[in-house]
C-alpha atoms as a PDB file:
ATOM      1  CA  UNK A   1      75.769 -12.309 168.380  1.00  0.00           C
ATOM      2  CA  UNK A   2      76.727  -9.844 171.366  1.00  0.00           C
ATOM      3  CA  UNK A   3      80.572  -8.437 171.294  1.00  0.00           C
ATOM      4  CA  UNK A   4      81.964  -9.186 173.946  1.00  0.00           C
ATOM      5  CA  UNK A   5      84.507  -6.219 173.654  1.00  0.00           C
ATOM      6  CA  UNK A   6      81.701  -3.726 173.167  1.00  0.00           C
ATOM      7  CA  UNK A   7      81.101  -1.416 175.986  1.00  0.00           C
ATOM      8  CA  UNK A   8      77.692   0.004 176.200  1.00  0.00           C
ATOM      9  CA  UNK A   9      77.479   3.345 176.705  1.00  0.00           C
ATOM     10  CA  UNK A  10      75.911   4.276 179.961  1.00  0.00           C
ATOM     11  CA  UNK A  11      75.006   7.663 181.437  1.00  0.00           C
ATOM     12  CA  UNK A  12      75.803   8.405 185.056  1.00  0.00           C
ATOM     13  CA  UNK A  13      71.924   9.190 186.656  1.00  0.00           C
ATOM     14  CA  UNK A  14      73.348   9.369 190.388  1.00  0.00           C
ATOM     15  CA  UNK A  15      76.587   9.868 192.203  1.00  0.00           C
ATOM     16  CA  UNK A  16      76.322   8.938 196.235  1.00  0.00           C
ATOM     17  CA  UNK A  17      79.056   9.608 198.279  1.00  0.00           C
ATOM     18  CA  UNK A  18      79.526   6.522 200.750  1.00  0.00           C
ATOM     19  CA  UNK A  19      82.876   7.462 202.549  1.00  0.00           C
ATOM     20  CA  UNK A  20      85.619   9.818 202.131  1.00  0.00           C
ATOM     21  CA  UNK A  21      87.306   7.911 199.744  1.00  0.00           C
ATOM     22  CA  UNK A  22      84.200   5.295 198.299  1.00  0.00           C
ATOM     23  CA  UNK A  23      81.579   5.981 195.901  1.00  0.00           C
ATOM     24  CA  UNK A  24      78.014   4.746 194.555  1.00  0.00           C
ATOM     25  CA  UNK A  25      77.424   5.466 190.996  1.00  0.00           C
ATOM     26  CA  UNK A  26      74.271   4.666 189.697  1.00  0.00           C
ATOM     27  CA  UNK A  27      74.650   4.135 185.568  1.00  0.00           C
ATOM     28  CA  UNK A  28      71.656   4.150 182.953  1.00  0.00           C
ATOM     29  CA  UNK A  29      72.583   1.432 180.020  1.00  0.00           C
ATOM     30  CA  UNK A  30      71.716   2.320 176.520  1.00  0.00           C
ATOM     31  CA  UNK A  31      70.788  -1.087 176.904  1.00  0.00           C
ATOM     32  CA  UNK A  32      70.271  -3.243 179.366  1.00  0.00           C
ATOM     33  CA  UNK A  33      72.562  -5.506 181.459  1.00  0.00           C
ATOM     34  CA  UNK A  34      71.634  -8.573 182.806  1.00  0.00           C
ATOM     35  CA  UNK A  35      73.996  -9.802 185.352  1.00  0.00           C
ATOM     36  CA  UNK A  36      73.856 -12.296 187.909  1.00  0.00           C
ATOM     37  CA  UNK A  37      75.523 -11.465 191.497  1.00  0.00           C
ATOM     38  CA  UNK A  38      79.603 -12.591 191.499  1.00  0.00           C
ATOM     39  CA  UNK A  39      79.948 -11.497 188.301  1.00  0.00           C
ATOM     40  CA  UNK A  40      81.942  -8.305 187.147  1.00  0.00           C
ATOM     41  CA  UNK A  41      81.798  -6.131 184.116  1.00  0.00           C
ATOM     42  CA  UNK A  42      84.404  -3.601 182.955  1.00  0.00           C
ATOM     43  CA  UNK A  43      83.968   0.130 183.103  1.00  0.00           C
ATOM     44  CA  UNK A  44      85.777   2.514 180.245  1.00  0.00           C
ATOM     45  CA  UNK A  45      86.243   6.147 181.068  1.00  0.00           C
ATOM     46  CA  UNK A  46      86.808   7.727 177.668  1.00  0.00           C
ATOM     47  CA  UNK A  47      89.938   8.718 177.176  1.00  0.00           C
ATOM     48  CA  UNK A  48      91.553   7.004 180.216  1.00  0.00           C
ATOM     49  CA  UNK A  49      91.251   3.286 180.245  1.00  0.00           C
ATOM     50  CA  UNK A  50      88.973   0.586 181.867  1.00  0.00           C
ATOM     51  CA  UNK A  51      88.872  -1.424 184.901  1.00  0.00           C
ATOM     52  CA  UNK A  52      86.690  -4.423 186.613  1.00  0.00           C
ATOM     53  CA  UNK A  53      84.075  -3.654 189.068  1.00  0.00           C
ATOM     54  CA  UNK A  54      81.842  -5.980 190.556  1.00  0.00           C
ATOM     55  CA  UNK A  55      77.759  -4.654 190.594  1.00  0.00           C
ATOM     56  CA  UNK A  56      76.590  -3.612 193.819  1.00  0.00           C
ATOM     57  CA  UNK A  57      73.005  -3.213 192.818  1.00  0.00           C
ATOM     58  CA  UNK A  58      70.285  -5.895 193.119  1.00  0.00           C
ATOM     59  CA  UNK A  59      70.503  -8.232 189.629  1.00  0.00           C
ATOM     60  CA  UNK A  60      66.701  -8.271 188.956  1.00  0.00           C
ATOM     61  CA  UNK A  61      66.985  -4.441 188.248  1.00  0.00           C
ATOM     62  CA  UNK A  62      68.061  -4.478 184.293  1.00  0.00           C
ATOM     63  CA  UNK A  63      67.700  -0.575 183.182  1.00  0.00           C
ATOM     64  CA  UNK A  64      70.076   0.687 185.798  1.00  0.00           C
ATOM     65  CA  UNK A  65      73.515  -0.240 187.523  1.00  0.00           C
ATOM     66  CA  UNK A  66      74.848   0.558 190.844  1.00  0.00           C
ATOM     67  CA  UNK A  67      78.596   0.099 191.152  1.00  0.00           C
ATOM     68  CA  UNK A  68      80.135   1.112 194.348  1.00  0.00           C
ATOM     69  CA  UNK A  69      83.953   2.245 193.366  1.00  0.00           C
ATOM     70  CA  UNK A  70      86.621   3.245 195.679  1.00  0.00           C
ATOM     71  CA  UNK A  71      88.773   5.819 194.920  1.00  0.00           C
ATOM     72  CA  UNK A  72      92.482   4.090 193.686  1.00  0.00           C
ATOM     73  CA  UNK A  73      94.244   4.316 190.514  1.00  0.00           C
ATOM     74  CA  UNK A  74      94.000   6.669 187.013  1.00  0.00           C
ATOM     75  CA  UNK A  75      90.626   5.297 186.241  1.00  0.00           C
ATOM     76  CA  UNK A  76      88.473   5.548 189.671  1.00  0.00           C
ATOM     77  CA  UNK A  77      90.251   8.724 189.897  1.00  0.00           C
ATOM     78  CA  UNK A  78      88.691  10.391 186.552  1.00  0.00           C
ATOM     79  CA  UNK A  79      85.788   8.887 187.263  1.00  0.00           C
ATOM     80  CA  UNK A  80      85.372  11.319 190.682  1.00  0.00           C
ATOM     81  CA  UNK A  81      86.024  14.372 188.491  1.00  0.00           C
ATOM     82  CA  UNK A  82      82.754  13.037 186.326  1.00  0.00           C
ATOM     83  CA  UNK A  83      79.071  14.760 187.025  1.00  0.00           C
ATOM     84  CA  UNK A  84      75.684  13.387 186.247  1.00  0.00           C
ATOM     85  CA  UNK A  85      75.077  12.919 182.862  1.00  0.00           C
ATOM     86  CA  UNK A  86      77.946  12.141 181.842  1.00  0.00           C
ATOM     87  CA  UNK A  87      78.768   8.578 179.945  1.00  0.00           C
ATOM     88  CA  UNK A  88      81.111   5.872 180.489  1.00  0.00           C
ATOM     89  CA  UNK A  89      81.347   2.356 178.835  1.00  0.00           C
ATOM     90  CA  UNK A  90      80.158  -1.251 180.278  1.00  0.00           C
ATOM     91  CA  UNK A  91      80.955  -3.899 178.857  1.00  0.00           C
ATOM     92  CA  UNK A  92      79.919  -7.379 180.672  1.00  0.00           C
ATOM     93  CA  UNK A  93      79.093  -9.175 182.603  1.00  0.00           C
ATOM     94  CA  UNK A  94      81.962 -11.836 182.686  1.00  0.00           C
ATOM     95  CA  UNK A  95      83.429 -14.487 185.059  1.00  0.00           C
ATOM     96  CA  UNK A  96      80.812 -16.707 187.315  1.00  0.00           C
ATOM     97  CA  UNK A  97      78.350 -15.934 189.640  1.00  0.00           C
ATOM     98  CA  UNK A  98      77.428 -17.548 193.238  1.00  0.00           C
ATOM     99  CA  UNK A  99      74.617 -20.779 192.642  1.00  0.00           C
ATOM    100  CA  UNK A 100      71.701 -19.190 194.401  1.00  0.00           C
ATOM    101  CA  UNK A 101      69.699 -22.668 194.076  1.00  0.00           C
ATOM    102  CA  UNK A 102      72.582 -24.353 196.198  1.00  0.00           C
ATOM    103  CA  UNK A 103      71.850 -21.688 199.295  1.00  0.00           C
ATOM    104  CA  UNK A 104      68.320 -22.816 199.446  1.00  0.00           C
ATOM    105  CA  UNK A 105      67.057 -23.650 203.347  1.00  0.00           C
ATOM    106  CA  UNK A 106      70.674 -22.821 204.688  1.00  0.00           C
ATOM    107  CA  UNK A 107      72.240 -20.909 207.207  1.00  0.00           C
ATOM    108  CA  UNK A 108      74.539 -17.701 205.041  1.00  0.00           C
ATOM    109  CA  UNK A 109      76.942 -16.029 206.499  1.00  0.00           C
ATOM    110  CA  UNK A 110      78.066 -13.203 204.603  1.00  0.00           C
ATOM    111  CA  UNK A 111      81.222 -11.510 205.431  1.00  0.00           C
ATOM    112  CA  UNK A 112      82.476  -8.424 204.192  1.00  0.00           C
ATOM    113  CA  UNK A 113      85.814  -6.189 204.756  1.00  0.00           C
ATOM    114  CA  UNK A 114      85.661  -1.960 203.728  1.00  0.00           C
ATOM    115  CA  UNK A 115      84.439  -1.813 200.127  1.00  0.00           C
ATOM    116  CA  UNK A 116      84.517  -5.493 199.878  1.00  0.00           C
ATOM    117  CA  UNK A 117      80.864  -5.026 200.816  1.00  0.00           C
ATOM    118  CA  UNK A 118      80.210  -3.715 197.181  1.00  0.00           C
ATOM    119  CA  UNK A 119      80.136  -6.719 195.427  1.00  0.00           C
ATOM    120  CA  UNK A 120      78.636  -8.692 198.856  1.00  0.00           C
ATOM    121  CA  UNK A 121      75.639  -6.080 198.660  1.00  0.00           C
ATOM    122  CA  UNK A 122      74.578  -7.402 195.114  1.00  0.00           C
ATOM    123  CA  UNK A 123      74.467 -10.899 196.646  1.00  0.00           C
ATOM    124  CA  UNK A 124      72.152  -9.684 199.908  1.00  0.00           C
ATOM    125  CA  UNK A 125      70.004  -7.767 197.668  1.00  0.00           C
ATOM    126  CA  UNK A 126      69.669 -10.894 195.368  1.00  0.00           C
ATOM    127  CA  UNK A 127      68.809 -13.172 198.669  1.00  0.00           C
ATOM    128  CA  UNK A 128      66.064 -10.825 199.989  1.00  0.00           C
ATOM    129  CA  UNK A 129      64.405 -11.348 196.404  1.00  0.00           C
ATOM    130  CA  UNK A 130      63.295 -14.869 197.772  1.00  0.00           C
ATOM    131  CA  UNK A 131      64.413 -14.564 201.930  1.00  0.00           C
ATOM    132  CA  UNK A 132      61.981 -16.987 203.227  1.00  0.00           C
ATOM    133  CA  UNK A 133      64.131 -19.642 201.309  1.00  0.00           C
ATOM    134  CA  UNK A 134      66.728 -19.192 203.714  1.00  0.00           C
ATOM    135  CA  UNK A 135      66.824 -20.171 207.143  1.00  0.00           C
ATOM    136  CA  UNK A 136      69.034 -16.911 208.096  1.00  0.00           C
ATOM    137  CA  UNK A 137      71.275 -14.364 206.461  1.00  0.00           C
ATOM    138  CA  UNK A 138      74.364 -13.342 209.019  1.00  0.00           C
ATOM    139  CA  UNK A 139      75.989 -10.568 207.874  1.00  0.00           C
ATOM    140  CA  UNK A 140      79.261  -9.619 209.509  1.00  0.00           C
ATOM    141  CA  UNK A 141      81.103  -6.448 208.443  1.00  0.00           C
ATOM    142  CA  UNK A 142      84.282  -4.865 209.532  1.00  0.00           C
ATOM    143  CA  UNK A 143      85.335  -1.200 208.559  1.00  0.00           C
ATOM    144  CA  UNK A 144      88.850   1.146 209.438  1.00  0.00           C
ATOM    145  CA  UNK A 145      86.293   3.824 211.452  1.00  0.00           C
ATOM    146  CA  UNK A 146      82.414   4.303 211.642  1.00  0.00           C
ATOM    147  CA  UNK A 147      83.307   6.666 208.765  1.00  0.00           C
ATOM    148  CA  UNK A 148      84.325   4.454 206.547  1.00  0.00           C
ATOM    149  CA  UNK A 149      81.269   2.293 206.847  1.00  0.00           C
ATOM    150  CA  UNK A 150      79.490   1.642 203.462  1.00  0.00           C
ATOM    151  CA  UNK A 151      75.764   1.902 203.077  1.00  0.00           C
ATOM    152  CA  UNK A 152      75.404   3.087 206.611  1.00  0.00           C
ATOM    153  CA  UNK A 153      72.005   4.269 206.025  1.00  0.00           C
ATOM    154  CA  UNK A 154      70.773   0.759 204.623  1.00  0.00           C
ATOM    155  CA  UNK A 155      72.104  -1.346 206.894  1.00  0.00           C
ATOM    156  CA  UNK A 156      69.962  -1.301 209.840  1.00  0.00           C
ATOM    157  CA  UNK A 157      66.958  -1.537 206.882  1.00  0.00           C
ATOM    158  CA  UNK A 158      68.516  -4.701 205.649  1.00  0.00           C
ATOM    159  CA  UNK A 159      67.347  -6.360 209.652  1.00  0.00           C
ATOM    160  CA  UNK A 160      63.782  -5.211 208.574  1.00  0.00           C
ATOM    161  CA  UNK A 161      63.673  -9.297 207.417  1.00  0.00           C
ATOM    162  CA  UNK A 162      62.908 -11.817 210.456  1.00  0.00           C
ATOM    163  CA  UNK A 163      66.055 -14.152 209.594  1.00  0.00           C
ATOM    164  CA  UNK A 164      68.530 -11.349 209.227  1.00  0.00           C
ATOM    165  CA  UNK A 165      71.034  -9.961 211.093  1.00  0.00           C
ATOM    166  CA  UNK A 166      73.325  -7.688 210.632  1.00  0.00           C
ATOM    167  CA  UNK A 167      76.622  -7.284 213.366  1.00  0.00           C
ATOM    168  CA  UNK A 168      79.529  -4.450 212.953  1.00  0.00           C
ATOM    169  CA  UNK A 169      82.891  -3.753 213.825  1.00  0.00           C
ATOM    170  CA  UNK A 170      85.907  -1.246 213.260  1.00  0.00           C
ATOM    171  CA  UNK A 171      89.629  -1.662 213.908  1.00  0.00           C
ATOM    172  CA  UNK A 172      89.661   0.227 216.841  1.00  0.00           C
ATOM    173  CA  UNK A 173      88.123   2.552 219.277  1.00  0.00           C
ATOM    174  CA  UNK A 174      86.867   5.419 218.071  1.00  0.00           C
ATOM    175  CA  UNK A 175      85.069   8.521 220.149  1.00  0.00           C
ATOM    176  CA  UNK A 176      81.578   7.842 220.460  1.00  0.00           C
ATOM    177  CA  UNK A 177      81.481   4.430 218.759  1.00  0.00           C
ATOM    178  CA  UNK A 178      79.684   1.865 221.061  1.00  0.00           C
ATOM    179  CA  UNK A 179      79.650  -1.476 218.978  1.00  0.00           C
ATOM    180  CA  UNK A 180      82.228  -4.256 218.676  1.00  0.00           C
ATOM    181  CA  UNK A 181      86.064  -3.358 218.183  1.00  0.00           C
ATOM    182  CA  UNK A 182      88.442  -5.415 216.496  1.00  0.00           C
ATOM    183  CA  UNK A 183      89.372  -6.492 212.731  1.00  0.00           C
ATOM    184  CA  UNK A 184      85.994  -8.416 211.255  1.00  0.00           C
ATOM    185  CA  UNK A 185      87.136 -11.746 212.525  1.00  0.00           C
ATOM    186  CA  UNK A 186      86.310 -11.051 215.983  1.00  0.00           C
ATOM    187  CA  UNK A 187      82.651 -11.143 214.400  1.00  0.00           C
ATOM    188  CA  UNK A 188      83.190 -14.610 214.028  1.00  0.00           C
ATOM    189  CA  UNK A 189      83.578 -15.870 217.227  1.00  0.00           C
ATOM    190  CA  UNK A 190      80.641 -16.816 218.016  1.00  0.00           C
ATOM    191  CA  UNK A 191      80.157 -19.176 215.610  1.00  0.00           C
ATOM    192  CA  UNK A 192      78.441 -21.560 215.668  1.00  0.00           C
ATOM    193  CA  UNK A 193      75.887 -19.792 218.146  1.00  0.00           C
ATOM    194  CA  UNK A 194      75.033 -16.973 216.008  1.00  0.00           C
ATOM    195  CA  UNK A 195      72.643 -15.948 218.819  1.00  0.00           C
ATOM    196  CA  UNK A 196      70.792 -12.346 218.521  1.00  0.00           C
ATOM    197  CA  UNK A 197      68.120 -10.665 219.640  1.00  0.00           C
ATOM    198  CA  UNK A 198      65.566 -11.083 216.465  1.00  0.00           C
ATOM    199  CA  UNK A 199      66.937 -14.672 215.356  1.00  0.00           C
ATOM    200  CA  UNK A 200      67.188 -16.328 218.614  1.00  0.00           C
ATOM    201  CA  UNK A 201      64.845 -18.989 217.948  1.00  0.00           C
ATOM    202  CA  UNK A 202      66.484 -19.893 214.343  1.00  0.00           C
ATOM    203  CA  UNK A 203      69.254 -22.297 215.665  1.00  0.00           C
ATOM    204  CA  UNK A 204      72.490 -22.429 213.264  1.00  0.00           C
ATOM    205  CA  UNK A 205      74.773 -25.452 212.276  1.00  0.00           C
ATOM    206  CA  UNK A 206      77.594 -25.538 210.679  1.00  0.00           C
ATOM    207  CA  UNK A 207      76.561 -28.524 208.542  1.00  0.00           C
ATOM    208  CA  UNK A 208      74.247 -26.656 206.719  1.00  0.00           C
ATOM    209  CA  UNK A 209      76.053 -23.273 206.506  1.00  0.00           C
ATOM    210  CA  UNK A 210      77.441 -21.341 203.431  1.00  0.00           C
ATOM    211  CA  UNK A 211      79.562 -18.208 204.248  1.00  0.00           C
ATOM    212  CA  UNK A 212      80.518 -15.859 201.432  1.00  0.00           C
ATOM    213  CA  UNK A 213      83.286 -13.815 201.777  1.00  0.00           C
ATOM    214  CA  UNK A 214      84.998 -10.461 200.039  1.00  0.00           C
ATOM    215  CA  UNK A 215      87.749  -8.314 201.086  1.00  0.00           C
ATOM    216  CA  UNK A 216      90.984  -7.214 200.883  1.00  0.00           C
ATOM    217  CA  UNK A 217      93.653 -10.474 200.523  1.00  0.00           C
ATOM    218  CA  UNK A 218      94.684 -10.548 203.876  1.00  0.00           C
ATOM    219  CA  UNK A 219      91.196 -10.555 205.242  1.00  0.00           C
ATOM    220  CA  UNK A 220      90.315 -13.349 202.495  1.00  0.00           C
ATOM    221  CA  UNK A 221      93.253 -14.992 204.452  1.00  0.00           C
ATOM    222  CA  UNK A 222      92.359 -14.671 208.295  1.00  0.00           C
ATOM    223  CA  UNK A 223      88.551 -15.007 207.939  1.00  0.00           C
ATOM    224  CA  UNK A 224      89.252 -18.398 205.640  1.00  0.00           C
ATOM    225  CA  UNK A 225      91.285 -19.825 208.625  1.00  0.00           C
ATOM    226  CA  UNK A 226      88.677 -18.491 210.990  1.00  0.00           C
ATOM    227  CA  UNK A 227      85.891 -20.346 208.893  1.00  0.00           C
ATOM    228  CA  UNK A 228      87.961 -23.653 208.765  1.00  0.00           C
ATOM    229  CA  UNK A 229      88.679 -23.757 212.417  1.00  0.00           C
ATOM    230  CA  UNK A 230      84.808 -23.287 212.852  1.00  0.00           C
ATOM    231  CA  UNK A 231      84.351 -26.232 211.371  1.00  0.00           C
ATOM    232  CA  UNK A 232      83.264 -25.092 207.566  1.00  0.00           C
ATOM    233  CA  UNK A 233      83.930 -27.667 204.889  1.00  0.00           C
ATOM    234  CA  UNK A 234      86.644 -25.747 202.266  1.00  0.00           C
ATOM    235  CA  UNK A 235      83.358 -26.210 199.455  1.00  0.00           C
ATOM    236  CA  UNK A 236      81.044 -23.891 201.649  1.00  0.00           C
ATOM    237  CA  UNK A 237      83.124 -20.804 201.858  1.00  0.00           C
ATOM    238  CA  UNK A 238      82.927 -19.266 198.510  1.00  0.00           C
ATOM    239  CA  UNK A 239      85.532 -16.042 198.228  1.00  0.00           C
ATOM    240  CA  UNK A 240      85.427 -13.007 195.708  1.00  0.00           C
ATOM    241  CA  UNK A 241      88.904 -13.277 194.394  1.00  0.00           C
ATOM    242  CA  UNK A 242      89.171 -10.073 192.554  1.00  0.00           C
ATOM    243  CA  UNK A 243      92.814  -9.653 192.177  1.00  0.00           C
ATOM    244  CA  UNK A 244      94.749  -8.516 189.059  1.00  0.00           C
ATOM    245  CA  UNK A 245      91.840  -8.828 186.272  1.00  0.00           C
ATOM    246  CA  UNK A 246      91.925  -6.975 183.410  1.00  0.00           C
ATOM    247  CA  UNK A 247      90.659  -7.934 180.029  1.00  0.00           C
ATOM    248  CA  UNK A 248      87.957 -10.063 181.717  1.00  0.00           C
ATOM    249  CA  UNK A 249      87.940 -12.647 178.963  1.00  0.00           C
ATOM    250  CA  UNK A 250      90.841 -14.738 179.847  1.00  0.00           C
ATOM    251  CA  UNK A 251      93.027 -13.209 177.410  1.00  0.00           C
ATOM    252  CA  UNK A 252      95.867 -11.026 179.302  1.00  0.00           C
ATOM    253  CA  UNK A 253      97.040 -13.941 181.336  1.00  0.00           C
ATOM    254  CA  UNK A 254      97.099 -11.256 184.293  1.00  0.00           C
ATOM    255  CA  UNK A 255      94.738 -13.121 186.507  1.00  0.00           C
ATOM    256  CA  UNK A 256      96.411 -16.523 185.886  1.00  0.00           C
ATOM    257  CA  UNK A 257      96.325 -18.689 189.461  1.00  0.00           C
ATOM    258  CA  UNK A 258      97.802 -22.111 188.855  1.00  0.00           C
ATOM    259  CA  UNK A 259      95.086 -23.556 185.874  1.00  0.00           C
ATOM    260  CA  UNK A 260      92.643 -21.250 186.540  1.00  0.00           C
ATOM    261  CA  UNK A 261      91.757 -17.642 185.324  1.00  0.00           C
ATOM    262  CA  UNK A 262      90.363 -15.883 187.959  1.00  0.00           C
ATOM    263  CA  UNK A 263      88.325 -13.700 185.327  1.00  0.00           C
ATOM    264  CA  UNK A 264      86.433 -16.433 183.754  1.00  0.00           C
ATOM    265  CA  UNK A 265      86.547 -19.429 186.160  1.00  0.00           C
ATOM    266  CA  UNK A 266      86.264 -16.926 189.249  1.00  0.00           C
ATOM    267  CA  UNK A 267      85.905 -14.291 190.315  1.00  0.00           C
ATOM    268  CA  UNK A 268      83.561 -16.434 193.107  1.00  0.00           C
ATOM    269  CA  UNK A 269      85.403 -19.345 193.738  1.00  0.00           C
ATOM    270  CA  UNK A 270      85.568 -22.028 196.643  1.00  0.00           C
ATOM    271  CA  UNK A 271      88.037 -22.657 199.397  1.00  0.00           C
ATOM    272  CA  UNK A 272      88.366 -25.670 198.087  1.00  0.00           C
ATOM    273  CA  UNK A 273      89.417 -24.377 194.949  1.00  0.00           C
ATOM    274  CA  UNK A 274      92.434 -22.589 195.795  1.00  0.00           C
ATOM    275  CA  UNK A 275      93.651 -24.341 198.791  1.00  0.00           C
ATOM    276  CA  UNK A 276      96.346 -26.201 196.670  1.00  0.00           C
ATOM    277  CA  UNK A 277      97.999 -23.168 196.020  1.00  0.00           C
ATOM    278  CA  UNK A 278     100.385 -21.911 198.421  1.00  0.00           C
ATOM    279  CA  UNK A 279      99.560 -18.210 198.943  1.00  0.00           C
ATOM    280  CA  UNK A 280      96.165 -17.842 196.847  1.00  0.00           C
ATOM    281  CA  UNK A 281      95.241 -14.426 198.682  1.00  0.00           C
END
């Protein structure tokens, strides 16, 4: 029977700088990790402590791990000071992961804030692993600057696909930047249109529309309302709600919202779920 409370120890194979501050680590399990994309594992620098990360790396790839870490706290901040080939501990994956099966034949629109791509880029890699089943993949994403743009270098590869699209924006102007300004929810509003060059003839509804959604709180906030007003039912926005996890097993009590744990019945929950509570972001 697997322990739970085991981490696995994992050997760094690549270190990719993304930003000034953000970081791609690419890990090489002892064993491997299956994981399905939504769900988190914990990562133990020896000596210093652990903390949850959600995967950023496509789930069907089982020998290695991408995790895409921003710099914040004692753990992310050892972690910089570590070279390839040195090892860390995974232990994982816990919590829930989004129902592919439920996005077949529907319109996604995926919605990501600064390094609340991360965890968003395991569930586009996951999605172009069976594309055709979709009708379109909309991917809105809204950084500080064009330097603090993750994956900068894959995203215009991710519009190779017929029925993706891919629109960005940063807070505000910026020498030489020529795309969209404004915080990501002014990539919403042209919803339901969705109109663009490549997917003009792929018309979008509402109806039959997911959007998945990860970011900082207050974006979680502001791009919820945005979806609502759009017309999205609360069950078809699903939200990474990553806040305060720690032992990842339901355990601590530190992730507590109302009856739920948002380590084990999270971290991908619905609207729906947490509207009841007064201030879930």
């Amino acid at each position: 029977m697997k322990n739970l409370y085991r981490p696995i120890e994992s050997v760094i194979e690549d270190i990719k700088k993304e930003t000034h501050n953000i970081t791609t680590y690419r890990f090489r399990p002892k064993e491997p990790i299956s994981f399905k994309a939504g769900q988190f594992v914990e990562l133990t620098v020896p000596g210093v402590g652990e903390a949850p990360f959600t995967p950023s790396s496509n789930p069907a790839v089982t020998e290695t791990m991408e995790i895409t870490i921003m710099r914040v706290g004692c753990v992310t901040e050892a972690l910089e000071k570590m070279k390839v080939g040195d090892t860390v501990g995974i232990r994982g994956p816990y919590g829930n992961a989004y129902n592919l099966e439920d996005f077949d034949d529907k319109n996604i629109v995926i919605v990501g804030g600064g390094v609340g791509l991360a965890p968003l880029r395991s569930l586009i890699l996951a999605l172009f692993e069976n594309v055709e089943k979709y009708k379109r993949i909309s991917i809105r994403y809204g950084a500080r600057t064009p330097m603090d743009i993750v994956y900068a270098d894959a995203l215009p590869e991710w519009e190779k696909y017929p029925n993706v699209d891919v629109h960005l924006t940063i807070d505000e102007p910026y020498p030489g930047w020529q795309g969209t300004v404004g915080v990501v929810t002014v990539l919403l509003e042209d919803l339901p249109l969705l109109t663009t060059a490549n997917v003009d003839d792929l018309p979008f509804t509402v109806e039959n529309a997911v959007a998945c959604v990860c970011g900082p709180p207050i974006m979680l906030k502001f791009v919820n309302m945005a979806l609502l007003e759009k017309g999205f039912d609360p069950n078809q926005i699903y939200h990474s709600m990553e806040r305060n996890m720690s032992c990842g097993l339901g355990k601590c009590g530190h992730c507590m919202m109302g009856e739920y744990y948002i380590c084990k019945d999270g971290a991908v929950m619905t609207a729906a779920q947490v509207a009841k509570f007064e201030d879930p972001f």
